[in-house]
Protein backbone atom coordinates (compact mmCIF):
# COMPACT_ATOMS: atom_id res chain seq x y z
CA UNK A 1 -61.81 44.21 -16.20
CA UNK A 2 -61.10 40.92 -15.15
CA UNK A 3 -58.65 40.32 -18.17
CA UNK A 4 -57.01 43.31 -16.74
CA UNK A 5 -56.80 42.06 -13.53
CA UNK A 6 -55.19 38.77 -14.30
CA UNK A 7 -52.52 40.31 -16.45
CA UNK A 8 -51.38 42.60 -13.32
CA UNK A 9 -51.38 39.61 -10.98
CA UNK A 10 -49.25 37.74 -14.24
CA UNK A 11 -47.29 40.57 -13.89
CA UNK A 12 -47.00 40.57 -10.54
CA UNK A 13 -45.68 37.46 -10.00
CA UNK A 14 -42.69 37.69 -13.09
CA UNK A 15 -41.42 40.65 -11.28
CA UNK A 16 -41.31 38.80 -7.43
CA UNK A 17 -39.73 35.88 -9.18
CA UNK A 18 -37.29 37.94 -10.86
CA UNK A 19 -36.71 39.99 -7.55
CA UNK A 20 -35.95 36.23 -5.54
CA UNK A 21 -33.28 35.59 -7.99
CA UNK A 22 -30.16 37.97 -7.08
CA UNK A 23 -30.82 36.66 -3.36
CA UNK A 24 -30.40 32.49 -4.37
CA UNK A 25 -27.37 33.62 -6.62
CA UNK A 26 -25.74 35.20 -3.29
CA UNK A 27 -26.48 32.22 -0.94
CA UNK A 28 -23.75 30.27 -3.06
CA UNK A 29 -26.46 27.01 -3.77
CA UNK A 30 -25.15 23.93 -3.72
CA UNK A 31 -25.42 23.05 -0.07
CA UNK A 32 -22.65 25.41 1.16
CA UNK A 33 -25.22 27.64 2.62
CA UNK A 34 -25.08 28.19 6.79
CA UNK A 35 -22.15 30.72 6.75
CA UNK A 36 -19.18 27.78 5.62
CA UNK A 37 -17.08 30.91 4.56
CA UNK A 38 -16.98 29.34 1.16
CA UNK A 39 -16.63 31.69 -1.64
CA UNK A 40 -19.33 32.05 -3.61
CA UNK A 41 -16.83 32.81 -7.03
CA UNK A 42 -15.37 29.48 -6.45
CA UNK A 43 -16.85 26.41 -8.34
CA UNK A 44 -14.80 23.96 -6.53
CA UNK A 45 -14.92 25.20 -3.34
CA UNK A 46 -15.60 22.30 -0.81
CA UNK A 47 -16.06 20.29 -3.91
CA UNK A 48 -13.34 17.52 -2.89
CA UNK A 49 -13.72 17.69 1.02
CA UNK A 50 -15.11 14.41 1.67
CA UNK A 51 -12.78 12.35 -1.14
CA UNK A 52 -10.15 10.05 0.30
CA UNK A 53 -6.42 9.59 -1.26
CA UNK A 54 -6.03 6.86 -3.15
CA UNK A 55 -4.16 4.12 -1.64
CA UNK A 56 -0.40 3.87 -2.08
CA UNK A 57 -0.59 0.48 -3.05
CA UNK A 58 -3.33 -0.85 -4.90
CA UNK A 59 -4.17 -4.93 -4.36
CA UNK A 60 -3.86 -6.43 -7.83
CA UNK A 61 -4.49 -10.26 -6.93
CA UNK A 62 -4.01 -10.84 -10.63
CA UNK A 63 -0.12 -9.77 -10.36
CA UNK A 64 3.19 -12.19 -9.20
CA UNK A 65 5.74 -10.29 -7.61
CA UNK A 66 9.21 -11.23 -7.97
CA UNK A 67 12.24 -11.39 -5.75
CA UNK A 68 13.86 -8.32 -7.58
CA UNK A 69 11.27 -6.04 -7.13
CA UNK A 70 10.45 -5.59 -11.01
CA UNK A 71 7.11 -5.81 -10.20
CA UNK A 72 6.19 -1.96 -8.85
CA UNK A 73 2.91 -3.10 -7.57
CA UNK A 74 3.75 -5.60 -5.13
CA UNK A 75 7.51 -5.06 -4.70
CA UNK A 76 9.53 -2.26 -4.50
CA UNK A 77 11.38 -0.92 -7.40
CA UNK A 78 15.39 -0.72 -8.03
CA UNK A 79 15.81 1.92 -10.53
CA UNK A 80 19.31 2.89 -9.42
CA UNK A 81 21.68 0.84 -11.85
CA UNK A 82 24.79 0.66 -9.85
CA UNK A 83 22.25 -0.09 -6.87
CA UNK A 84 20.56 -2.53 -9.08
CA UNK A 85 23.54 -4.33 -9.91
CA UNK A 86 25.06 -4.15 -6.32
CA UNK A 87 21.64 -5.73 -5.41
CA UNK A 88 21.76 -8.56 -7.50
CA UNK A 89 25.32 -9.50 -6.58
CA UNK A 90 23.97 -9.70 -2.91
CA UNK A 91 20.88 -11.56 -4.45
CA UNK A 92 23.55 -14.45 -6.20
CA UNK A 93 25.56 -14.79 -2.95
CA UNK A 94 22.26 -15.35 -0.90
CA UNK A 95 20.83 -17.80 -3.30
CA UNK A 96 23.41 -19.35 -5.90
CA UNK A 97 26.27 -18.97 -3.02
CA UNK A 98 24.22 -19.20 0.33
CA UNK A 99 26.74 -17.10 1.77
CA UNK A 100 24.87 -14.99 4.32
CA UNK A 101 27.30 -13.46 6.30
CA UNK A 102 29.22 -12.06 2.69
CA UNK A 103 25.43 -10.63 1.61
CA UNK A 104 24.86 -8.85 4.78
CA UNK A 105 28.11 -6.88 4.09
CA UNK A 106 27.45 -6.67 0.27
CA UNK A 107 23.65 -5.33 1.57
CA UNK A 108 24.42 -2.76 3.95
CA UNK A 109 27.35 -1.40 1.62
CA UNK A 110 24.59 -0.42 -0.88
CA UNK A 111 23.65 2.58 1.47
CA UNK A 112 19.82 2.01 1.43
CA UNK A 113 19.24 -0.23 4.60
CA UNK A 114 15.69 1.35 4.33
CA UNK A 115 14.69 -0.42 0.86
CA UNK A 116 12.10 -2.71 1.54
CA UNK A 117 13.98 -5.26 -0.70
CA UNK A 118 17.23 -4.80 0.48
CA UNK A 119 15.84 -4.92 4.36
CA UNK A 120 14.25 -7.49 3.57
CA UNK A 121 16.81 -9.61 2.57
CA UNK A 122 19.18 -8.65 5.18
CA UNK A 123 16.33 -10.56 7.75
CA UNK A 124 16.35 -13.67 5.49
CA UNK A 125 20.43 -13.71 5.74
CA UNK A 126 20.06 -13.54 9.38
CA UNK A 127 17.16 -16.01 9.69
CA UNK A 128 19.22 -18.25 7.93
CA UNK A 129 22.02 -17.28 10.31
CA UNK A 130 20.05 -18.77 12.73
CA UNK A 131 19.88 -14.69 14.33
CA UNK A 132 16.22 -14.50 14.37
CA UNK A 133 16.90 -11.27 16.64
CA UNK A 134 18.50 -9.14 13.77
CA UNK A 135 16.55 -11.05 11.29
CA UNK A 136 12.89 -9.63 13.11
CA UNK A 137 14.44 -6.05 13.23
CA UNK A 138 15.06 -5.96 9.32
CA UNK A 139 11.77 -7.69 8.55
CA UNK A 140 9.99 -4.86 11.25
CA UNK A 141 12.30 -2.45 9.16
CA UNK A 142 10.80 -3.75 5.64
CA UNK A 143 7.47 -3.37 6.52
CA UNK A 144 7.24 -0.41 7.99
CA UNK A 145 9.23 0.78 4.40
CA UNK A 146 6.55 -0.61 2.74
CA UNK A 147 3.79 -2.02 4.39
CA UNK A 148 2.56 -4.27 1.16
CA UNK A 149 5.90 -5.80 0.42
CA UNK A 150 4.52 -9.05 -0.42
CA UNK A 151 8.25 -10.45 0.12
CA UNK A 152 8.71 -9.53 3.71
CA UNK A 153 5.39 -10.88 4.62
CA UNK A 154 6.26 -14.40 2.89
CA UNK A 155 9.66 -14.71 4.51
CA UNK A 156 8.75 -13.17 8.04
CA UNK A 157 5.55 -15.61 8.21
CA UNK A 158 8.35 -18.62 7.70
CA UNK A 159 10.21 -16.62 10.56
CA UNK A 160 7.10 -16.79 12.53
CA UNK A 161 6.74 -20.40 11.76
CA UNK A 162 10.73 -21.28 12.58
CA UNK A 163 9.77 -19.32 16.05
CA UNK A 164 6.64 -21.68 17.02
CA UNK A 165 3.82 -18.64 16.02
CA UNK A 166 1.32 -20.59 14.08
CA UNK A 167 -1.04 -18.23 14.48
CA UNK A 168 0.94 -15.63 13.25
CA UNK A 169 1.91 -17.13 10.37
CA UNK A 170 -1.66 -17.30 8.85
CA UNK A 171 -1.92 -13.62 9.76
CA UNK A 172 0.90 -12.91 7.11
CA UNK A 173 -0.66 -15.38 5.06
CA UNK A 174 -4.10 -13.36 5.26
CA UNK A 175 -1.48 -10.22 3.99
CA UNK A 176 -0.27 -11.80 1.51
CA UNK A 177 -3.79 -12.76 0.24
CA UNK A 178 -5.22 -8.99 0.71
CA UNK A 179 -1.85 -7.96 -1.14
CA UNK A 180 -1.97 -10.35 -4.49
CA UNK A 181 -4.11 -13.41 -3.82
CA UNK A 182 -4.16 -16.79 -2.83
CA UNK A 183 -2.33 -17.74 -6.64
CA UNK A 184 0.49 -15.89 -6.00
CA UNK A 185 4.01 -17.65 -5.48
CA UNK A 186 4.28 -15.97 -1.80
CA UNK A 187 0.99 -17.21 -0.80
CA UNK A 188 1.24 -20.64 -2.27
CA UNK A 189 5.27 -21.04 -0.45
CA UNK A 190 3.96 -20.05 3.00
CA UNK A 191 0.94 -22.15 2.90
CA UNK A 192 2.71 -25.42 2.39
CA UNK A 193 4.79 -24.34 4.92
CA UNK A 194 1.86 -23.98 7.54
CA UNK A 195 0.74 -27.62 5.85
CA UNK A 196 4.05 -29.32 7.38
CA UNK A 197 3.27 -30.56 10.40
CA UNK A 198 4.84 -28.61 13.23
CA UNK A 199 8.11 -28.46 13.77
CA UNK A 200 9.16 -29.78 10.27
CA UNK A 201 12.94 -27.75 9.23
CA UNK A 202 12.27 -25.69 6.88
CA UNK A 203 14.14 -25.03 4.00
CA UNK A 204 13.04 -21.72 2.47
């Protein structure tokens, strides 16, 4: 008798907890519950709600960038090759030729004023023009391009410097730093230029 009893209240309880499982399957488990209007077919659903993008550009403090933007994670890349080789025409007559005025014309010609490198460089004729106007605008214009052009930040912190903004200067140099370091050539160029004493002419 007692046997017998057991084995119905066994029994009993297999068939409740089979009973209780159609129910769980419907609520859709996994924390959706609460009426989300998730789908209960789909695995995924809500799955990826609360991941962020990854960023655009990634810091690598272990990486020098370059001033012809062969370096895709700090600079800007020229795959173009008749706008690469335009580029480094208006590169030679900036630096071999110091001709600012000719690589402002040879610059904008290219058709992509909105190239961080090629905006960039169009500020560093002018700042060297002695237009530090124009030359903000394009380094404003880089920037905003690419936000992590390690370039722009270099060469508008000497800007900053040239204008008497000390302080801003060692905000781009805190860029720089987030961007590739304190090794990099960009951080190491502005920083002895915030070691001259104030003032000094620069020559970059």
């Amino acid at each position: 008798m007692i046997t017998a009893m057991i084995r119905l209240v066994a029994l009993g309880t297999f068939a409740a907890a089979l009973l209780s499982l159609p129910a769980f399957a419907a609520g859709g488990g996994g924390g959706g519950g609460g009426g989300g209007g998730l789908s209960s077919t789909d695995p995924y659903a809500g799955a990826y709600s609360d991941q962020k993008p990854q960023p655009t550009y990634p810091k690598r403090p272990d990486t020098k960038s370059t001033h012809k933007g062969k370096k895709p994670n700090n600079q800007s890349s020229i795959d173009d090759p008749a706008f690469a080789a335009g580029y480094r025409m208006a590169y030679d007559t900036i630096y071999q030729r110091n001709d600012y005025a000719a690589a402002i014309a040879q610059l904008t010609s290219l058709g992509h004023d909105d190239h961080p490198n090629v905006a960039n460089l169009i500020g560093y004729s002018y700042r060297k023009l002695g237009d530090y106007e124009q030359a903000q605008a394009w380094y404003e214009r880089a920037l905003k391009a690419d936000p992590n052009h390690v370039l722009t930040w270099q060469y508008y912190g000497l800007w900053q410097l040239e204008r008497g903004n000390r302080e801003q200067a060692l905000y781009h140099l805190g860029r720089i730093a987030s961007i590739c370091g304190t090794d990099c050539e960009e951080y190491r160029s502005l920083a002895a230029a915030l070691d001259k004493p104030t003032g000094t002419a620069l020559v970059y």
